[in-house]
C-alpha atoms as a PDB file:
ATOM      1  CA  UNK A   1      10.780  55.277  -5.276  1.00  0.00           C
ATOM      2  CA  UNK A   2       9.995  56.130  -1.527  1.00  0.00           C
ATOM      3  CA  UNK A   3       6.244  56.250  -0.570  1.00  0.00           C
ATOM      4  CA  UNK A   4       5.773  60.080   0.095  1.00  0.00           C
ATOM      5  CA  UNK A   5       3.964  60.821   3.689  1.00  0.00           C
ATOM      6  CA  UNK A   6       0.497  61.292   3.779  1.00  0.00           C
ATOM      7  CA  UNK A   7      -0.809  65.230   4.311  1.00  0.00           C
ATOM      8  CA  UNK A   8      -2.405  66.250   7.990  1.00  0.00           C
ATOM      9  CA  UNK A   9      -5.672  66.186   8.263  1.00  0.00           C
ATOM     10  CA  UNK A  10      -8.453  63.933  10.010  1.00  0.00           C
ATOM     11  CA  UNK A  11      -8.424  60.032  10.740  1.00  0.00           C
ATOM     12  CA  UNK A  12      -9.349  58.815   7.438  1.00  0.00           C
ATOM     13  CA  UNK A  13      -9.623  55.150   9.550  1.00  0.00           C
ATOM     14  CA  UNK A  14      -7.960  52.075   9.309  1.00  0.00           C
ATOM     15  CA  UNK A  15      -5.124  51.914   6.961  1.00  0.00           C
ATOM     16  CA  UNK A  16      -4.592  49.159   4.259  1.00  0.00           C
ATOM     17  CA  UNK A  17      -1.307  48.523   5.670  1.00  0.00           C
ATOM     18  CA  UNK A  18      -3.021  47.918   9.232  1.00  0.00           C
ATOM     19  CA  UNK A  19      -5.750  45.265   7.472  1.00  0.00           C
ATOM     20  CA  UNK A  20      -5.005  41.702   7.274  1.00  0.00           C
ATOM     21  CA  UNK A  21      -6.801  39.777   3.796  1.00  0.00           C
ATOM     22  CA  UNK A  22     -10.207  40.675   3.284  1.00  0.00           C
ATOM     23  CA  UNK A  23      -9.955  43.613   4.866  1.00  0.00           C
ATOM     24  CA  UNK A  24     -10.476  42.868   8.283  1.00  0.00           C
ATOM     25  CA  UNK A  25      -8.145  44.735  10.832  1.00  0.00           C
ATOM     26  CA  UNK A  26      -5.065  42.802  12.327  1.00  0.00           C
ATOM     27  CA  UNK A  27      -5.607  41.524  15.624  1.00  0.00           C
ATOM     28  CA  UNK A  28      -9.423  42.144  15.606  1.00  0.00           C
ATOM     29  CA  UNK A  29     -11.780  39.527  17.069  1.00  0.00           C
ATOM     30  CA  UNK A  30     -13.675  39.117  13.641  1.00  0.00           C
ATOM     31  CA  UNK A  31     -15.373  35.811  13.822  1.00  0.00           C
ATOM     32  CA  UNK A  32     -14.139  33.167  12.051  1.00  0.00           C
ATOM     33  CA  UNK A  33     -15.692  29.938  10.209  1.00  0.00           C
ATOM     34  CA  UNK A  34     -14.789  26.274   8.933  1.00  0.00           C
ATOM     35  CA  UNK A  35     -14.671  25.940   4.969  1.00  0.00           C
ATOM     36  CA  UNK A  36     -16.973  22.559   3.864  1.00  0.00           C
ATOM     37  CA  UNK A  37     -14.068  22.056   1.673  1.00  0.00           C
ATOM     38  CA  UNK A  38     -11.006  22.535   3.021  1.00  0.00           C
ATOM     39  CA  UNK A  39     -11.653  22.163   6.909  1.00  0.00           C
ATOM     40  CA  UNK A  40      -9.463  25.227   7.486  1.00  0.00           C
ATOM     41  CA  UNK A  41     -11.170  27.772   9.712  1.00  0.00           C
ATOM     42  CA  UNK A  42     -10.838  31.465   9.046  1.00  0.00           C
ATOM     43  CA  UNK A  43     -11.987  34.565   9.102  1.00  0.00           C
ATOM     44  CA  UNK A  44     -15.246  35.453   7.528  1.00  0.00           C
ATOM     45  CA  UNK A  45     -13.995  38.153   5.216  1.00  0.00           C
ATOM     46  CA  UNK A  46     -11.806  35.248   3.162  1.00  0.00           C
ATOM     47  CA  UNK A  47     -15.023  33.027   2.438  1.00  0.00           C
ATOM     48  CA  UNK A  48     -18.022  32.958   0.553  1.00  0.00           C
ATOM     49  CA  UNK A  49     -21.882  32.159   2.385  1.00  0.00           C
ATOM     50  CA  UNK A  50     -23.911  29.756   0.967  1.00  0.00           C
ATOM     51  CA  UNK A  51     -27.579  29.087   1.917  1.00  0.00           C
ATOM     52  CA  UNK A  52     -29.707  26.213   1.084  1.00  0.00           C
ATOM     53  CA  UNK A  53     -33.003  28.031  -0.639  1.00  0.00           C
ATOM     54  CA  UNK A  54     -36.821  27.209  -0.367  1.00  0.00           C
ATOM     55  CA  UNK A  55     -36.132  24.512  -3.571  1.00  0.00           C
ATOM     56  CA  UNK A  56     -33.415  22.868  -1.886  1.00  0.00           C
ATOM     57  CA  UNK A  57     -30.719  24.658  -4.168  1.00  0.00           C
ATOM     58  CA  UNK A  58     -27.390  25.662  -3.297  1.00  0.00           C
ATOM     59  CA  UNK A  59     -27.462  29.650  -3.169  1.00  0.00           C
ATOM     60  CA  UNK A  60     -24.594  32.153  -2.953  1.00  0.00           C
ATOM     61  CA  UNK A  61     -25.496  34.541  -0.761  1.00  0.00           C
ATOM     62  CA  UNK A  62     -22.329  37.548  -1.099  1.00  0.00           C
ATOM     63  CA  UNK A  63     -24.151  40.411   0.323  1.00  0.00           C
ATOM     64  CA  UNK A  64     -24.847  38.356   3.602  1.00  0.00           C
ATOM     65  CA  UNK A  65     -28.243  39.158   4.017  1.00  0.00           C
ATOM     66  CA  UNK A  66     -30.113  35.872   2.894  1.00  0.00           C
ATOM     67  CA  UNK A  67     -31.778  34.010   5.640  1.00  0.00           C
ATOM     68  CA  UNK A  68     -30.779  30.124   6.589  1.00  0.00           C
ATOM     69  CA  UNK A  69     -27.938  28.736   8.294  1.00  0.00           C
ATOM     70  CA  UNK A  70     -24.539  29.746   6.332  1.00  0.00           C
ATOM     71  CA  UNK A  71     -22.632  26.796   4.901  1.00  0.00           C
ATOM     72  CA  UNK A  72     -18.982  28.599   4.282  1.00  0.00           C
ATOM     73  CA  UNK A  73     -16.242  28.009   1.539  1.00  0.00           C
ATOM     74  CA  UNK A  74     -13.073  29.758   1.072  1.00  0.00           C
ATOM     75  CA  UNK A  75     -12.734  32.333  -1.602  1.00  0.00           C
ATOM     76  CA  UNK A  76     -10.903  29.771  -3.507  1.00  0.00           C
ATOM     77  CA  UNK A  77     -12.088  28.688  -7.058  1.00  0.00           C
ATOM     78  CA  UNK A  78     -10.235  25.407  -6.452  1.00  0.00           C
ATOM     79  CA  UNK A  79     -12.074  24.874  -2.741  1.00  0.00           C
ATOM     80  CA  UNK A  80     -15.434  25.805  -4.406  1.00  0.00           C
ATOM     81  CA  UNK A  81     -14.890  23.618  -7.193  1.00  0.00           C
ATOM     82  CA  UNK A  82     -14.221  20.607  -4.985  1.00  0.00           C
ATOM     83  CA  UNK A  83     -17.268  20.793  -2.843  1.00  0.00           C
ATOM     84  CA  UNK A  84     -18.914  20.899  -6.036  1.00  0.00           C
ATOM     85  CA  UNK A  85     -17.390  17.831  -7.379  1.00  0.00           C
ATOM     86  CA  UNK A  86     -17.819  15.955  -4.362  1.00  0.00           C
ATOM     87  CA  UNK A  87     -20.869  16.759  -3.149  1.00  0.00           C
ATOM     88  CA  UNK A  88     -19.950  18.466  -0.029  1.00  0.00           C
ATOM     89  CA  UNK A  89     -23.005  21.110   0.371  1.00  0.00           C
ATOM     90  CA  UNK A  90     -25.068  18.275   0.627  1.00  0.00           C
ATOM     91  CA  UNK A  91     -23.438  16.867   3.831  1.00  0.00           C
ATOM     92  CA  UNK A  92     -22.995  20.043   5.288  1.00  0.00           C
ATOM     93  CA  UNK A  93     -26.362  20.715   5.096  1.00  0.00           C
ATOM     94  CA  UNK A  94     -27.345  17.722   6.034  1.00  0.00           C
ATOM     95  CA  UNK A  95     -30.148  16.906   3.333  1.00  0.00           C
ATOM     96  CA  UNK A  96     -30.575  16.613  -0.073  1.00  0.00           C
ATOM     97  CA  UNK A  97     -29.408  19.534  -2.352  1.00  0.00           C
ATOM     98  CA  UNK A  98     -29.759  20.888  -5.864  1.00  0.00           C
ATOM     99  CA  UNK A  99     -26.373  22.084  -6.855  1.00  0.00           C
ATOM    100  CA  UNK A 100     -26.562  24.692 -10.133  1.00  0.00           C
ATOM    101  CA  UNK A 101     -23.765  23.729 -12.985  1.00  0.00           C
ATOM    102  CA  UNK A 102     -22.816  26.793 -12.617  1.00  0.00           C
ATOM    103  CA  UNK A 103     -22.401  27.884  -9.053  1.00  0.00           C
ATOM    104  CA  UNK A 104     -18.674  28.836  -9.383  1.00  0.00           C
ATOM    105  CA  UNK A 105     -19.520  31.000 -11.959  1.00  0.00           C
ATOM    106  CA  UNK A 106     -22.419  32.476 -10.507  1.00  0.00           C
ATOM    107  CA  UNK A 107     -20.000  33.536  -7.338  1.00  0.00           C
ATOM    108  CA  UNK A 108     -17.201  34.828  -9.767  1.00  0.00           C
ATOM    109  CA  UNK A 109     -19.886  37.251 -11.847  1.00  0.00           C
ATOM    110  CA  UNK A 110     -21.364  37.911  -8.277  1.00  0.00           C
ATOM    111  CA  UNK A 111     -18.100  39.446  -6.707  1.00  0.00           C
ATOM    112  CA  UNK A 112     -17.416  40.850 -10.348  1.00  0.00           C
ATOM    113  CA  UNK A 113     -21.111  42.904  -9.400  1.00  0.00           C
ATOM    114  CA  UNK A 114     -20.410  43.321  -6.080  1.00  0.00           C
ATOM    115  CA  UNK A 115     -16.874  45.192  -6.510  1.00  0.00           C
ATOM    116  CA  UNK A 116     -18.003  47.156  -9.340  1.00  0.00           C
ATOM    117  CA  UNK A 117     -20.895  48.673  -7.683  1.00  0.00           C
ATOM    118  CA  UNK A 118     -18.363  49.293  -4.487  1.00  0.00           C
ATOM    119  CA  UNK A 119     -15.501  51.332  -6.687  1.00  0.00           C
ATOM    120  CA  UNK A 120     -18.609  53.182  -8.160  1.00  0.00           C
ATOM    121  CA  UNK A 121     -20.111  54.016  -4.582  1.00  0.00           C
ATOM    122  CA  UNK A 122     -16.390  55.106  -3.699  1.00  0.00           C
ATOM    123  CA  UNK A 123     -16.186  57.630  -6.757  1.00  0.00           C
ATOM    124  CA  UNK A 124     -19.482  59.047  -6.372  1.00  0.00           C
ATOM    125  CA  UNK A 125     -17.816  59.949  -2.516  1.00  0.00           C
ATOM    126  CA  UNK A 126     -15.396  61.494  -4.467  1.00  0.00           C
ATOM    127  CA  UNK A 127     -13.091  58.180  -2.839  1.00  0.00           C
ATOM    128  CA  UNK A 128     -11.726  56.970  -5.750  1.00  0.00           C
ATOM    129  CA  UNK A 129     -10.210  58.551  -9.236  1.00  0.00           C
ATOM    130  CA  UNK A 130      -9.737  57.146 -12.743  1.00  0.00           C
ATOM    131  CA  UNK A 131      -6.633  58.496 -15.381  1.00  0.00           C
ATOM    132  CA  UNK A 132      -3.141  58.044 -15.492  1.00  0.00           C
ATOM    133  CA  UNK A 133      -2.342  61.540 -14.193  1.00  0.00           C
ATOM    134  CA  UNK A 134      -5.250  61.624 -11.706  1.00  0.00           C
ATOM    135  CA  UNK A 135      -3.747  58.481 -10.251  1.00  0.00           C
ATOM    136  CA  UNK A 136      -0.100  59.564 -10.482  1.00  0.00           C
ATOM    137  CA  UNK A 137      -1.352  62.061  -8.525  1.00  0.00           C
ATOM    138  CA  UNK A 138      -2.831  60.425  -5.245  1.00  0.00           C
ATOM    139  CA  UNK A 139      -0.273  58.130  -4.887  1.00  0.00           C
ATOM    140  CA  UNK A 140       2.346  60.760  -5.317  1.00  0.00           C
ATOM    141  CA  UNK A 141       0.969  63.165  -2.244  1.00  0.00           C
ATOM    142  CA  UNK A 142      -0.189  59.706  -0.917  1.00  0.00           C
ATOM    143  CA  UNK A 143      -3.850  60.244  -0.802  1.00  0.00           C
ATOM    144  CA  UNK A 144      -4.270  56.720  -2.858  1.00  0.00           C
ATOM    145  CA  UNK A 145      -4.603  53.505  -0.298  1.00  0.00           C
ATOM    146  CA  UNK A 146      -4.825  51.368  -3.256  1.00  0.00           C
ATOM    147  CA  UNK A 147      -4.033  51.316  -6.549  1.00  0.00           C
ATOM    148  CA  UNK A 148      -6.327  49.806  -9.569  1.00  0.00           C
ATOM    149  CA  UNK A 149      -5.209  48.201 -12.889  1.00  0.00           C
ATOM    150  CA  UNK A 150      -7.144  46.571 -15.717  1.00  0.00           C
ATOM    151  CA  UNK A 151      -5.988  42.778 -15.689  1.00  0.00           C
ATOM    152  CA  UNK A 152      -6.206  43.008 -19.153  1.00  0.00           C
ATOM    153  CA  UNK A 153      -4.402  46.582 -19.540  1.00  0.00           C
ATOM    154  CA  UNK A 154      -0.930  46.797 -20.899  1.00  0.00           C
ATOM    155  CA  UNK A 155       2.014  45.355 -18.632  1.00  0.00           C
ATOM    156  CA  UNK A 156       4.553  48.113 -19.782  1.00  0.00           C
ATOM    157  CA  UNK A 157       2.169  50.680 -18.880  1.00  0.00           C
ATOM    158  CA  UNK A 158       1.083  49.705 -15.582  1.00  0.00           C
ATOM    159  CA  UNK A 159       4.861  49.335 -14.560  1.00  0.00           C
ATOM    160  CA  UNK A 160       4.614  52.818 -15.043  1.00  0.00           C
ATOM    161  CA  UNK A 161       2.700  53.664 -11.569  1.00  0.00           C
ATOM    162  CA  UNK A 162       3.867  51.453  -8.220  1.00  0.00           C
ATOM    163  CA  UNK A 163       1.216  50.333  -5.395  1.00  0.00           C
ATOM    164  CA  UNK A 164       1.700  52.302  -1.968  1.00  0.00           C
ATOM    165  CA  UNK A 165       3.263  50.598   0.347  1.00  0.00           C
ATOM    166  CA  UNK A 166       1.355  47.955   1.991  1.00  0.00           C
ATOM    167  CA  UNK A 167      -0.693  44.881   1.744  1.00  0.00           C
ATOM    168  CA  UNK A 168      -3.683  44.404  -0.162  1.00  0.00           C
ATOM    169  CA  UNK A 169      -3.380  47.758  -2.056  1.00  0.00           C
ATOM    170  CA  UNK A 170      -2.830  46.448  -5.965  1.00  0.00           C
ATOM    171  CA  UNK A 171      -5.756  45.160  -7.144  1.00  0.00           C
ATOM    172  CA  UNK A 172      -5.947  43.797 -10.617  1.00  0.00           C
ATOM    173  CA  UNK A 173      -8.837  41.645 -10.865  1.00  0.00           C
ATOM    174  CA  UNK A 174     -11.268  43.721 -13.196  1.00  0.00           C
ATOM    175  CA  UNK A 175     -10.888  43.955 -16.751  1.00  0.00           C
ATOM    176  CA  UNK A 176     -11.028  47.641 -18.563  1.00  0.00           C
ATOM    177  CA  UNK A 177     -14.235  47.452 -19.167  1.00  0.00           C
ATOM    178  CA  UNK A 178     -15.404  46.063 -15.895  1.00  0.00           C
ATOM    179  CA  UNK A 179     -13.412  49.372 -14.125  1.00  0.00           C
ATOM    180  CA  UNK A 180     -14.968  51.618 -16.969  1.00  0.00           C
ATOM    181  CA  UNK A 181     -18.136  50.657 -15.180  1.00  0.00           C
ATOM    182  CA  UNK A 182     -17.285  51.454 -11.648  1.00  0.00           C
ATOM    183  CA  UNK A 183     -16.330  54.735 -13.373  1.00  0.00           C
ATOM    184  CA  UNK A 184     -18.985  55.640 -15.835  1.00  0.00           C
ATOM    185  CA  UNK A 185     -16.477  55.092 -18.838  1.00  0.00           C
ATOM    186  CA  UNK A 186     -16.123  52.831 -21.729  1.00  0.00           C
ATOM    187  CA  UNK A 187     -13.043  51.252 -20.104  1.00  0.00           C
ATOM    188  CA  UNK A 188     -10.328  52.214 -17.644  1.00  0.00           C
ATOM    189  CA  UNK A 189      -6.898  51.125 -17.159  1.00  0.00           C
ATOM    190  CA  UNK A 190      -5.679  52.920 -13.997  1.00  0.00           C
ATOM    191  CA  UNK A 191      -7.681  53.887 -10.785  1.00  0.00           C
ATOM    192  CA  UNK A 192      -7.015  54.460  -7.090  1.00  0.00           C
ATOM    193  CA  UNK A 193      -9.175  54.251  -4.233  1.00  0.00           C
ATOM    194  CA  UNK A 194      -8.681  56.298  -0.925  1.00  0.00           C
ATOM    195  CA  UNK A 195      -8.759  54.829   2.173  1.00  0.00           C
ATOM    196  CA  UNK A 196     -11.625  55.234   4.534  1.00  0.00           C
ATOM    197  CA  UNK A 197     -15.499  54.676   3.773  1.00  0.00           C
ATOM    198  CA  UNK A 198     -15.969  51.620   1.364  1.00  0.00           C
ATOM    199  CA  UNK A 199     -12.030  51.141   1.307  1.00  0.00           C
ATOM    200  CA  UNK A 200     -12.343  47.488   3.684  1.00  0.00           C
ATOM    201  CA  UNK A 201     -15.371  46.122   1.497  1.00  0.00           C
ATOM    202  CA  UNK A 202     -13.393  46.828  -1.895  1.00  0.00           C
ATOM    203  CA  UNK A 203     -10.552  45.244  -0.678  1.00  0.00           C
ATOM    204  CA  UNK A 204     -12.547  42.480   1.282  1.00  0.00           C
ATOM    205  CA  UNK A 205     -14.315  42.232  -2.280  1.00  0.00           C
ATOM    206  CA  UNK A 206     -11.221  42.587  -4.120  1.00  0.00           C
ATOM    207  CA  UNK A 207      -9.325  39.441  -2.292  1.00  0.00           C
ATOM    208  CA  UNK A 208     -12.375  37.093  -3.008  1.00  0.00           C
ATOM    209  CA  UNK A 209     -12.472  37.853  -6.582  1.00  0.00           C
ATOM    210  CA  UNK A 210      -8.760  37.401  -7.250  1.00  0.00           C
ATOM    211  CA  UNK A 211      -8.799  33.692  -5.474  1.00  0.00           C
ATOM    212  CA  UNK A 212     -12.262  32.600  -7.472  1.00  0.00           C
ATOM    213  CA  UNK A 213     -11.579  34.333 -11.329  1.00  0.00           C
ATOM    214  CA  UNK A 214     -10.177  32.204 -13.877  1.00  0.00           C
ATOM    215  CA  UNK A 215      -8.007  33.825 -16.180  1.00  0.00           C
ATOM    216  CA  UNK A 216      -8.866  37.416 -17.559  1.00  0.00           C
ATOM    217  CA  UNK A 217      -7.455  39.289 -20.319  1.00  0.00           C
ATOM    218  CA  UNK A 218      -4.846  36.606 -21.038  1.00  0.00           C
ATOM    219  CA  UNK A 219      -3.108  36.615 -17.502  1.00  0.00           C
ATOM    220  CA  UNK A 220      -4.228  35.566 -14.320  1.00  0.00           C
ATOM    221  CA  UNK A 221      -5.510  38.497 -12.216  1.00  0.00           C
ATOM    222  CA  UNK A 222      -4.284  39.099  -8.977  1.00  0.00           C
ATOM    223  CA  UNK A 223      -3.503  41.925  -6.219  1.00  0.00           C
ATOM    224  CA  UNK A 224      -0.474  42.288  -7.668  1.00  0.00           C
END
């Protein structure tokens, strides 16, 4: 089905198509950082901040804010698993460390916060829409920059509606229920988000949650 053009009007910023993962533009001089676990350095957007807290414990810190030097670990739930397992925070930080049982799961329910309370921010803006028609809609007069499905919704229906064109612009990480929060509802299967305003952090958000989930709704969510 050809992606329809989108309608004149103002800039509504970067595209989704023009973003590299995480949400950062292509090309931009974003700064980058080395993951503890896998030595690989990247971009900030594709990895998750740790600081060591006023106990010595291992802290996620996903809104950025925390103070402390930033130990850094791909969005990966393999990579965060392994510098869990062998002790990694601890020699990246250079001391001693208390590292919760947890902390994987602490990230994943994190992000799981984090996007929800992004998609909701979105549809208070009036950026983002729920319902099969309401979404059928956007992407058909191609005001949708990304498309939303319930990882747990059914496969035959979400056939039914195809991502715009682009990268990083399925997103099927949340279950129903987790979307019926963004959106005030008991559960939704369908969504779209428009691009401009919180567009980059839901997608930014988005990515990290899809590498660090473990399997939701019976299949392993993903951006499509």
């Amino acid at each position: 089905m050809p992606i329809p053009t989108r309608r004149p009007g103002p800039d509504p910023g970067p595209r989704l198509t023009d973003m590299a993962r995480g949400g950062a533009p292509k090309g931009a001089d974003t700064p980058e950082r080395r993951c503890i676990a896998t030595g690989e350095v990247q971009p900030k957007a594709g990895l998750i901040r740790f600081v060591i807290g006023p106990e010595a414990q291992v802290v996620p810190d996903l809104w950025g804010k925390l103070p402390g030097r930033g130990i850094w670990v791909s969005a990966d739930r393999a990579a965060l698993e392994l510098a869990v397992k062998r002790r990694i925070f601890a020699r990246a930080a250079k001391q001693a460390v208390t590292v919760p049982e947890d902390l994987v799961d602490q990230v994943e329910a994190g992000l799981v916060r984090r996007l929800v309370e992004g998609l909701s921010l979105a549809r208070k803006a009036g950026g983002a829409v729920a319902g099969f028609e309401k979404v059928k809609s956007w992407l058909e007069t191609g005001r949708a920059a990304a498309l939303l499905q319930a990882s747990d919704g059914s496969e035959r229906g979400k056939t039914k509606l195809r991502p715009p064109d682009g990268q990083d612009v399925a997103i099927g990480c949340l279950t129903a229920r987790e979307l019926g929060l963004a959106f005030g509802r008991e559960s939704v299967i369908h969504g779209a988000l428009a691009s401009g305003g919180l567009t980059e952090r839901v997608v930014e958000d988005a990515a990290k949650l899809s590498g660090v989930r473990r399997e939701v709704g019976g299949a392993t969510p993903g951006k499509g």
